[in-house]
PDB file of N, CA and C in Angstrom:
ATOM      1  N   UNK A   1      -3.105   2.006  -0.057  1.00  0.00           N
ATOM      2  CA  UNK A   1      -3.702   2.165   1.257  1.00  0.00           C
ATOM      3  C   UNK A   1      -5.077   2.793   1.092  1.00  0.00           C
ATOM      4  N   UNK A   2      -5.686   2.381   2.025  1.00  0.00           N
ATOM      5  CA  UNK A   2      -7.621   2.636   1.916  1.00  0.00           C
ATOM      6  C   UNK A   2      -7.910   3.214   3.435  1.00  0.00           C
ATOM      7  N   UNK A   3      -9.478   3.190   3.298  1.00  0.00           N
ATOM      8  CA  UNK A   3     -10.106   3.184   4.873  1.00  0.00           C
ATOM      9  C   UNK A   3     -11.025   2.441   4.491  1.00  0.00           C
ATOM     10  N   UNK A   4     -11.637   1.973   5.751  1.00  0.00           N
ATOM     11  CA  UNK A   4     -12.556   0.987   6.189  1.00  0.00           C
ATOM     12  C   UNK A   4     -13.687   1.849   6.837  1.00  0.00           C
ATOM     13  N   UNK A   5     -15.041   1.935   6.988  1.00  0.00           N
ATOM     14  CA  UNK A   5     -15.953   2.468   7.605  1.00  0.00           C
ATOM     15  C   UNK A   5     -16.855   1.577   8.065  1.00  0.00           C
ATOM     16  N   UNK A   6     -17.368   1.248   9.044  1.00  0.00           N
ATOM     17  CA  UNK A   6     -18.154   0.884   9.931  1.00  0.00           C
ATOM     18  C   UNK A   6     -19.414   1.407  10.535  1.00  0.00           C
ATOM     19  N   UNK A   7     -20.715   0.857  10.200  1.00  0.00           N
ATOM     20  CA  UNK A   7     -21.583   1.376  11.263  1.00  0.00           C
ATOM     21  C   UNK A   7     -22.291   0.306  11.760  1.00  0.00           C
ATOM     22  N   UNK A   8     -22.849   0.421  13.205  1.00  0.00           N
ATOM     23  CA  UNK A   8     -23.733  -0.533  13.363  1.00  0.00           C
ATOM     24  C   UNK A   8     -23.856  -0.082  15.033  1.00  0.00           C
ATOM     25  N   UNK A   9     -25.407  -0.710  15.410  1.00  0.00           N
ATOM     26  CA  UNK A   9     -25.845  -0.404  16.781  1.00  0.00           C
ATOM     27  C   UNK A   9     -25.437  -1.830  17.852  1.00  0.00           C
ATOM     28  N   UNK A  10     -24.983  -1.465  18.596  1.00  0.00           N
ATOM     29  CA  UNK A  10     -25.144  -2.372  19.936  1.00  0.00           C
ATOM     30  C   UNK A  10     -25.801  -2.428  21.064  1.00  0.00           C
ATOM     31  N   UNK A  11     -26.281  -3.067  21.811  1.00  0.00           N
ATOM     32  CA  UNK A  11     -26.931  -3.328  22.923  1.00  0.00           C
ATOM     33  C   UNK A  11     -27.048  -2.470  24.353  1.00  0.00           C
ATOM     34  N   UNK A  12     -25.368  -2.041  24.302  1.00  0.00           N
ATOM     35  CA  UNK A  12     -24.321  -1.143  25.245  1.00  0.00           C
ATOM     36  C   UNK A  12     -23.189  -0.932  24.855  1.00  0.00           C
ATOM     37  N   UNK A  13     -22.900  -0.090  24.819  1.00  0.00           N
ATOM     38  CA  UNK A  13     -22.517   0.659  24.435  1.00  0.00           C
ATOM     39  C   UNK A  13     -20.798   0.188  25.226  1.00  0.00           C
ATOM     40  N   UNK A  14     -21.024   0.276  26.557  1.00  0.00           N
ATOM     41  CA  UNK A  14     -19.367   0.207  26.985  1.00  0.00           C
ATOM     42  C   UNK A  14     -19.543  -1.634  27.137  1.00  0.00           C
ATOM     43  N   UNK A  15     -20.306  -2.268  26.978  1.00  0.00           N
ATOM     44  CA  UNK A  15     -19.643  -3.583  26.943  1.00  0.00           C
ATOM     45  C   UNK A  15     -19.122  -3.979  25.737  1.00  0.00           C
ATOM     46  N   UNK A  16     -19.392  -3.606  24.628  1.00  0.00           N
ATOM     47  CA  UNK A  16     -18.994  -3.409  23.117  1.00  0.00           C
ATOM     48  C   UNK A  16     -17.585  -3.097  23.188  1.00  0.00           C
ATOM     49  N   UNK A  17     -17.312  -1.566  23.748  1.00  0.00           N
ATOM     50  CA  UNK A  17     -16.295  -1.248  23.625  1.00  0.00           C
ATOM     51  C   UNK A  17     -15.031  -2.087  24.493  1.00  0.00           C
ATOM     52  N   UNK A  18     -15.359  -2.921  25.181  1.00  0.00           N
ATOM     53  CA  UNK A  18     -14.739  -3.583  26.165  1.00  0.00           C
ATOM     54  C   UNK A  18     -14.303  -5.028  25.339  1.00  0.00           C
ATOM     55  N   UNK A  19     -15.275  -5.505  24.409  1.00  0.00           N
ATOM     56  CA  UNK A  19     -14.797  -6.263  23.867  1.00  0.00           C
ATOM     57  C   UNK A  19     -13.974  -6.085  22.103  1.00  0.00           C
ATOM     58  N   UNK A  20     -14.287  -4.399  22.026  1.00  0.00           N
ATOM     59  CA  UNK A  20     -13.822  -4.009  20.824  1.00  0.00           C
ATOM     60  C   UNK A  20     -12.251  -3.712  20.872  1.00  0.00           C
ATOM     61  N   UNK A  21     -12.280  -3.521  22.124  1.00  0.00           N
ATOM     62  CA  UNK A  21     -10.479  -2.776  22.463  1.00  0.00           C
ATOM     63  C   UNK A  21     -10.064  -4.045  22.525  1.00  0.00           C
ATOM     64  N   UNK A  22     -10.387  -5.683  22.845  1.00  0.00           N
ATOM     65  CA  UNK A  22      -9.398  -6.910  23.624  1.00  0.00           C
ATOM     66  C   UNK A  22      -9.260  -7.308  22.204  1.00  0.00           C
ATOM     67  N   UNK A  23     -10.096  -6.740  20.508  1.00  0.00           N
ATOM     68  CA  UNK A  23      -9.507  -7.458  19.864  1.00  0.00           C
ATOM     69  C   UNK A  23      -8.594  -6.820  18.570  1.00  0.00           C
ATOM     70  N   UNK A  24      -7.557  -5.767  19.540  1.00  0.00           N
ATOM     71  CA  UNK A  24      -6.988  -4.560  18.973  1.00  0.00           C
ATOM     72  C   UNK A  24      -5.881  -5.518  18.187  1.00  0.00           C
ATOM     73  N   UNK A  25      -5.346  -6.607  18.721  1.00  0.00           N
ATOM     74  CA  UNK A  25      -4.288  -7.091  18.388  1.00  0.00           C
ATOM     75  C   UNK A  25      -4.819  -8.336  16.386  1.00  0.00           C
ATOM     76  N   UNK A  26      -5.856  -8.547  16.543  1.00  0.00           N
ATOM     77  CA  UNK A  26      -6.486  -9.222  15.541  1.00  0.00           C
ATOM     78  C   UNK A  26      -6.708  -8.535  14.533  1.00  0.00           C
ATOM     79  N   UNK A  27      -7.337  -7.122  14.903  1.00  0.00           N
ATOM     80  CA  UNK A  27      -7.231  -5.911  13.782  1.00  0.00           C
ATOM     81  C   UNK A  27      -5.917  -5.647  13.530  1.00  0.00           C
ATOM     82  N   UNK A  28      -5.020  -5.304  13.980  1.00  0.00           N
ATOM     83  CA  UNK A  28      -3.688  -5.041  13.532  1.00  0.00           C
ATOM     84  C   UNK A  28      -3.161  -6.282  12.553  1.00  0.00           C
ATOM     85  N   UNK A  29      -3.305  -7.173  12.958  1.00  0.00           N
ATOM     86  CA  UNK A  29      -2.350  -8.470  12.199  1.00  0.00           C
ATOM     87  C   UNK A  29      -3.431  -8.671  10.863  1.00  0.00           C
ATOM     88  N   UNK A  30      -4.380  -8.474  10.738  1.00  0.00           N
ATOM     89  CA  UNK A  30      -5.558  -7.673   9.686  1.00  0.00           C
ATOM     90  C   UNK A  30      -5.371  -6.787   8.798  1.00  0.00           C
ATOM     91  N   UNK A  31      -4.464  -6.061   9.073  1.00  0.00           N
ATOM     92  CA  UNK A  31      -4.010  -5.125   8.222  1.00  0.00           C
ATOM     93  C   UNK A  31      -5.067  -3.677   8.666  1.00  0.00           C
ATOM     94  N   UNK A  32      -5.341  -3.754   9.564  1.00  0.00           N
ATOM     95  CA  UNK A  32      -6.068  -2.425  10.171  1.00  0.00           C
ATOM     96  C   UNK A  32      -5.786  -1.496  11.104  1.00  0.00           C
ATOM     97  N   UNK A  33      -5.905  -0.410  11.035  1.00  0.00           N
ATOM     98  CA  UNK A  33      -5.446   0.324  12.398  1.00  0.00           C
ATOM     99  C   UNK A  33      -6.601   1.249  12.442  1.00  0.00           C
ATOM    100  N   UNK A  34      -7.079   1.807  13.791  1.00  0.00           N
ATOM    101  CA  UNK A  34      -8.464   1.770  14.046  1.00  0.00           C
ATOM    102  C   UNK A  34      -8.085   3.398  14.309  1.00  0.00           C
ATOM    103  N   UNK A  35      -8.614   4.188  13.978  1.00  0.00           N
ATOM    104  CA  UNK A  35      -8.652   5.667  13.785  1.00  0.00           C
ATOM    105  C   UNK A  35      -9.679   6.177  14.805  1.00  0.00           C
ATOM    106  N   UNK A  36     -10.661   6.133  14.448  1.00  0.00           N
ATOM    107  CA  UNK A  36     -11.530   6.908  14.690  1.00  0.00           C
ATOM    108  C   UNK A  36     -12.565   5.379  15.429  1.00  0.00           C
ATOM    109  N   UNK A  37     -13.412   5.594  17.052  1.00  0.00           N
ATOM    110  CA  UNK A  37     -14.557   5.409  17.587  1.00  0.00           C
ATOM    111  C   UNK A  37     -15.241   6.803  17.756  1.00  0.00           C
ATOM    112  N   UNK A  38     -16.661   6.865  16.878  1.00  0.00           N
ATOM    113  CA  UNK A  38     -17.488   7.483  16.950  1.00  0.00           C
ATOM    114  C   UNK A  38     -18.770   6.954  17.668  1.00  0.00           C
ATOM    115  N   UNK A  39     -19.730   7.568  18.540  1.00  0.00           N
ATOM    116  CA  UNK A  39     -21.084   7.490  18.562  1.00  0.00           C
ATOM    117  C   UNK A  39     -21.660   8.515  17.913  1.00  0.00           C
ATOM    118  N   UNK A  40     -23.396   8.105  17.284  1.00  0.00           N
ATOM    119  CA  UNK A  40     -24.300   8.768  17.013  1.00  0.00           C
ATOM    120  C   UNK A  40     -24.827  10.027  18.191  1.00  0.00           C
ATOM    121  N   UNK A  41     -24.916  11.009  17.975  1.00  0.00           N
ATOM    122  CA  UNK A  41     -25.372  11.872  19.417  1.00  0.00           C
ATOM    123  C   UNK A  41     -26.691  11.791  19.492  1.00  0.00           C
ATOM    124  N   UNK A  42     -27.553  11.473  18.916  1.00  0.00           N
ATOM    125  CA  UNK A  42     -28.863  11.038  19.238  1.00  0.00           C
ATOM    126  C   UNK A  42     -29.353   9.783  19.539  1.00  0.00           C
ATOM    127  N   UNK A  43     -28.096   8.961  19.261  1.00  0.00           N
ATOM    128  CA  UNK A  43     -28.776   7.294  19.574  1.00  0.00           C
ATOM    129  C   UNK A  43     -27.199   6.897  19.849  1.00  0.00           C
ATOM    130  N   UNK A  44     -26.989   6.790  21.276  1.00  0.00           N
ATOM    131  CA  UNK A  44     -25.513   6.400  21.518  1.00  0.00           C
ATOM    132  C   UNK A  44     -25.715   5.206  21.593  1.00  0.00           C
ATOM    133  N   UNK A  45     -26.013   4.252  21.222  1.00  0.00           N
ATOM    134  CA  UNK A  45     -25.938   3.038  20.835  1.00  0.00           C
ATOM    135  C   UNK A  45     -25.502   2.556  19.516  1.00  0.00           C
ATOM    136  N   UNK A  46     -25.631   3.344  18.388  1.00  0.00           N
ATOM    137  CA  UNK A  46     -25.193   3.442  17.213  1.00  0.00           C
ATOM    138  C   UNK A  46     -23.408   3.943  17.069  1.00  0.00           C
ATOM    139  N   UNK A  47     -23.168   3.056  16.632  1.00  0.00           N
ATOM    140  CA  UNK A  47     -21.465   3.469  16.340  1.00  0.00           C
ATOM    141  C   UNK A  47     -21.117   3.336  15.323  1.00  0.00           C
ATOM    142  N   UNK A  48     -19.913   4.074  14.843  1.00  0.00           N
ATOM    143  CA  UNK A  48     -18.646   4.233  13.596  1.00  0.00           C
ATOM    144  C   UNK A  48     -17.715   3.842  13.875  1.00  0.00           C
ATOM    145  N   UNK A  49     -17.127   3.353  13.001  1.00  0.00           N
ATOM    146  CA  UNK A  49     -15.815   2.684  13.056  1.00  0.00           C
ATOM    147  C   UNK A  49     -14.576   3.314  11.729  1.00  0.00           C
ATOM    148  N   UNK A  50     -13.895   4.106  12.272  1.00  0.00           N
ATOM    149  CA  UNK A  50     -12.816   4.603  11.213  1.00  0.00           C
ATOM    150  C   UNK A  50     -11.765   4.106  11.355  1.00  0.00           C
ATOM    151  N   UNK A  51     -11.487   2.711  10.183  1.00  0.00           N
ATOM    152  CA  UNK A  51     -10.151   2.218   9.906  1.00  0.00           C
ATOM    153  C   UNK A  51      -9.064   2.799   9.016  1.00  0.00           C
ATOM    154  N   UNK A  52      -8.095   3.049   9.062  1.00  0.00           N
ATOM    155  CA  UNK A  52      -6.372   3.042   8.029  1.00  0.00           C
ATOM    156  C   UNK A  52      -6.578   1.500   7.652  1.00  0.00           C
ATOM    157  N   UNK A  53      -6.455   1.164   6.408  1.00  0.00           N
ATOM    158  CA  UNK A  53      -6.311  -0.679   5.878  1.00  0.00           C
ATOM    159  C   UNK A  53      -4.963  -0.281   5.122  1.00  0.00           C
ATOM    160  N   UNK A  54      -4.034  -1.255   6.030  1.00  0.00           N
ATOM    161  CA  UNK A  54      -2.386  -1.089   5.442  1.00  0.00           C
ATOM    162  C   UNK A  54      -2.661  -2.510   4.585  1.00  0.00           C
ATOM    163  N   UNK A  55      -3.761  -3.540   4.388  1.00  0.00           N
ATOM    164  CA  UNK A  55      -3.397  -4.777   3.945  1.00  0.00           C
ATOM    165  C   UNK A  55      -4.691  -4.773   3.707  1.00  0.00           C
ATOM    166  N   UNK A  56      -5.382  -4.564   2.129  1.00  0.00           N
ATOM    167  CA  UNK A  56      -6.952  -5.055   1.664  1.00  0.00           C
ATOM    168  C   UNK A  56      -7.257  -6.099   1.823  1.00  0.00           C
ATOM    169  N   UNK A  57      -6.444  -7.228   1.203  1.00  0.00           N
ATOM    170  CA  UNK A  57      -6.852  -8.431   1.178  1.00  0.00           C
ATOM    171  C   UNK A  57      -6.982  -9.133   2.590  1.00  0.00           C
ATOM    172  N   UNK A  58      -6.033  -8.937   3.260  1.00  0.00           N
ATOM    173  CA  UNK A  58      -5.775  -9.389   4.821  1.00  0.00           C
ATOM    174  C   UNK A  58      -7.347  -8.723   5.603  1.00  0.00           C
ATOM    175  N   UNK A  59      -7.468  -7.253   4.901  1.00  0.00           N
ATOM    176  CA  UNK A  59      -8.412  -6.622   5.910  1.00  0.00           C
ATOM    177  C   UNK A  59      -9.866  -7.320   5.446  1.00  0.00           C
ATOM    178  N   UNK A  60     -10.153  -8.072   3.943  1.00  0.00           N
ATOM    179  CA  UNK A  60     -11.297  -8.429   3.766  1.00  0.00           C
ATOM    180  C   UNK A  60     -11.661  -9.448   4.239  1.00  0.00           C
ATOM    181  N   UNK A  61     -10.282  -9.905   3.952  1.00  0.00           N
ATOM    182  CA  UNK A  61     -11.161 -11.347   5.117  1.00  0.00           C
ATOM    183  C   UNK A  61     -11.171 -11.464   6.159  1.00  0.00           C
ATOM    184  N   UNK A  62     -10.685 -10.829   7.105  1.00  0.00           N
ATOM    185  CA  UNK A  62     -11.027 -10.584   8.419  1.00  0.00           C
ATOM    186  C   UNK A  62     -12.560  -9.981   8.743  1.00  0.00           C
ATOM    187  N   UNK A  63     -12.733  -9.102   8.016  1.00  0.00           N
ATOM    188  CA  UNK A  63     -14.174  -8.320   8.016  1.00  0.00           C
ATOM    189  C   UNK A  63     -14.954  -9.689   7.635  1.00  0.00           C
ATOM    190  N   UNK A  64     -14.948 -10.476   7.153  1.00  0.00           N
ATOM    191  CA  UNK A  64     -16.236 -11.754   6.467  1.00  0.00           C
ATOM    192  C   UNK A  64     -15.437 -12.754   7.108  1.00  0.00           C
ATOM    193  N   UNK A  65     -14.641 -13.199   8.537  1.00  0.00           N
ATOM    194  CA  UNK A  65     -14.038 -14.019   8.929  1.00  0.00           C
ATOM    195  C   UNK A  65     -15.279 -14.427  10.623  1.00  0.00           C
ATOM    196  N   UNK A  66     -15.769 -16.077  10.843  1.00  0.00           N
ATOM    197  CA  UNK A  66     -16.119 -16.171  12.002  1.00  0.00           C
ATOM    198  C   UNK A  66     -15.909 -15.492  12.646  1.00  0.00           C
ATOM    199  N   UNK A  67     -14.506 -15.335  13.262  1.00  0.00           N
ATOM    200  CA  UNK A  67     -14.144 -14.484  14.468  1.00  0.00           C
ATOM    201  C   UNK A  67     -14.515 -13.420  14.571  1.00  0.00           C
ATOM    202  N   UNK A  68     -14.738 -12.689  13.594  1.00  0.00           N
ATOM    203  CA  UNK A  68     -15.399 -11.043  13.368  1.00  0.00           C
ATOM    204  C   UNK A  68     -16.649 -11.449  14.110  1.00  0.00           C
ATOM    205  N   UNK A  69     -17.995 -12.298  13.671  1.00  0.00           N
ATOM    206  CA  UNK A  69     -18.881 -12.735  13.801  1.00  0.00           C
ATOM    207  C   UNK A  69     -19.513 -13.383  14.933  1.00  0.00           C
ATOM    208  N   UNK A  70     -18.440 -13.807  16.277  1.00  0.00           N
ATOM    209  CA  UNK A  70     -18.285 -14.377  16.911  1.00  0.00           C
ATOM    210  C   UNK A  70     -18.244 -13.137  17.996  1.00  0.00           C
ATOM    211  N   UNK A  71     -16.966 -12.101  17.564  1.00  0.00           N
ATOM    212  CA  UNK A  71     -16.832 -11.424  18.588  1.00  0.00           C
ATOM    213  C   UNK A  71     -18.072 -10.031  18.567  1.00  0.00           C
ATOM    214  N   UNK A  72     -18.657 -10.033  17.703  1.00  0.00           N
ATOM    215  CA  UNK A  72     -19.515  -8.963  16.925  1.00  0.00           C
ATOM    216  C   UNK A  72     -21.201  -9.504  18.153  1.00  0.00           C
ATOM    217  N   UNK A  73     -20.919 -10.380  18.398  1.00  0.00           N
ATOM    218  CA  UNK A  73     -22.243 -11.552  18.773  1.00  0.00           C
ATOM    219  C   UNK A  73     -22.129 -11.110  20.355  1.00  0.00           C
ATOM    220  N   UNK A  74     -20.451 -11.830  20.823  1.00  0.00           N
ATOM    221  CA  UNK A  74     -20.247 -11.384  22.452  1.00  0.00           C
ATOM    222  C   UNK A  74     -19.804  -9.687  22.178  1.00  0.00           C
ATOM    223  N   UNK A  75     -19.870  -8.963  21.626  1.00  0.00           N
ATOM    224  CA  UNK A  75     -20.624  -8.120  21.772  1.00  0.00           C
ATOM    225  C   UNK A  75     -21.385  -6.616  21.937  1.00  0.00           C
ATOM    226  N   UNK A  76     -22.901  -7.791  21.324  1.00  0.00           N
ATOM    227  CA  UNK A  76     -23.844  -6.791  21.315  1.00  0.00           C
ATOM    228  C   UNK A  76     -24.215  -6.064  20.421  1.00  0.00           C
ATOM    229  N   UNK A  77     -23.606  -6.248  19.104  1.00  0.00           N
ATOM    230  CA  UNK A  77     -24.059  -5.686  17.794  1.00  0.00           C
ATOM    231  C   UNK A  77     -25.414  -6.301  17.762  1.00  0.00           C
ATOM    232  N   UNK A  78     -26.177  -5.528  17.620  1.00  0.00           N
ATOM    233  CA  UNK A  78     -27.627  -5.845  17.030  1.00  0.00           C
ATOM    234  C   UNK A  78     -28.123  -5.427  15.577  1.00  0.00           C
ATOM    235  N   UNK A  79     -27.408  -5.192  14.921  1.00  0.00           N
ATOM    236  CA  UNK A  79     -28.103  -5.502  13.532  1.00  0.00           C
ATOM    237  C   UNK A  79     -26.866  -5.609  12.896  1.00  0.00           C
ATOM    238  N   UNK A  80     -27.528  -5.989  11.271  1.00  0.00           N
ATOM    239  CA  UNK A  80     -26.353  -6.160  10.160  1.00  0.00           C
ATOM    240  C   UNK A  80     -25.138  -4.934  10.401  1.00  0.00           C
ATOM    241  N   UNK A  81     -24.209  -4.906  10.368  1.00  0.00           N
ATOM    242  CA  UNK A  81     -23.008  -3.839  10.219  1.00  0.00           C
ATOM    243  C   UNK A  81     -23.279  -3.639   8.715  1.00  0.00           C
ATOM    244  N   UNK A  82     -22.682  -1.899   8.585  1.00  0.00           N
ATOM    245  CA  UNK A  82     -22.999  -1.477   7.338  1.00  0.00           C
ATOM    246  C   UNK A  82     -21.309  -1.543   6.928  1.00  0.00           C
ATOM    247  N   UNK A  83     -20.485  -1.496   6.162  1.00  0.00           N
ATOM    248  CA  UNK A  83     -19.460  -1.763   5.681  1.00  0.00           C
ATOM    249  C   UNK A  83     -18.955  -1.112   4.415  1.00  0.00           C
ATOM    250  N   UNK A  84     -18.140   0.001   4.601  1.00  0.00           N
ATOM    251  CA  UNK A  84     -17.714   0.995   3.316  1.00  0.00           C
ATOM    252  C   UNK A  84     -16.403   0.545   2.855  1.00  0.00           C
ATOM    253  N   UNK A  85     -15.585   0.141   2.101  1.00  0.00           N
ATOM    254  CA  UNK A  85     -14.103   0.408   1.856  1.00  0.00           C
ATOM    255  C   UNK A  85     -13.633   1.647   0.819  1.00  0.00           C
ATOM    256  N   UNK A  86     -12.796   2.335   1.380  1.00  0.00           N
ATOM    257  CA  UNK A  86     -13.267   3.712   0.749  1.00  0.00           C
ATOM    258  C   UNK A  86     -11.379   3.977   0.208  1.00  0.00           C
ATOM    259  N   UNK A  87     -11.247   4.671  -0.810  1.00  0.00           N
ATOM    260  CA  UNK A  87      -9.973   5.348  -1.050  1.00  0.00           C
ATOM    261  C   UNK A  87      -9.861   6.411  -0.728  1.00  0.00           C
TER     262      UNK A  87
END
């Protein structure tokens, strides 16, 4: 078992999160369980993402899967996501 870390800015902040919570069920079957939503306190547009990865392989390709890419797009990520897998 690992963690997953996440950063990256979005557009807005609660429409992000609106589409980050509808795809709770895709992360789970992923092998992820989502710990921690952080914002930056100086730039709340900037967010963290603290995953539990019960399944690496399941969780990597989900992270480099369209649908990530798709839903990352509707939204509102504006730049590359930074991406840690950590023990």
């Amino acid at each position: 078992m690992g963690y997953l870390l996440v950063r990256h800015k979005v557009r807005e902040y609660h429409e992000w999160k609106r589409v980050f919570d509808a795809h709770k069920d895709a992360q789970r079957q992923a092998g992820l369980r989502i710990e921690k939503v952080m914002r930056n306190l100086y730039e709340p547009d900037e967010v963290f993402l603290f995953f539990e990865v019960m399944d690496l392989a399941k969780a990597r390709g989900f992270i480099s899967s369209p649908e990530v890419s798709v839903a990352q797009a509707d939204a509102g990520v504006v730049d590359k996501p930074d991406i840690y897998f950590m023990a």
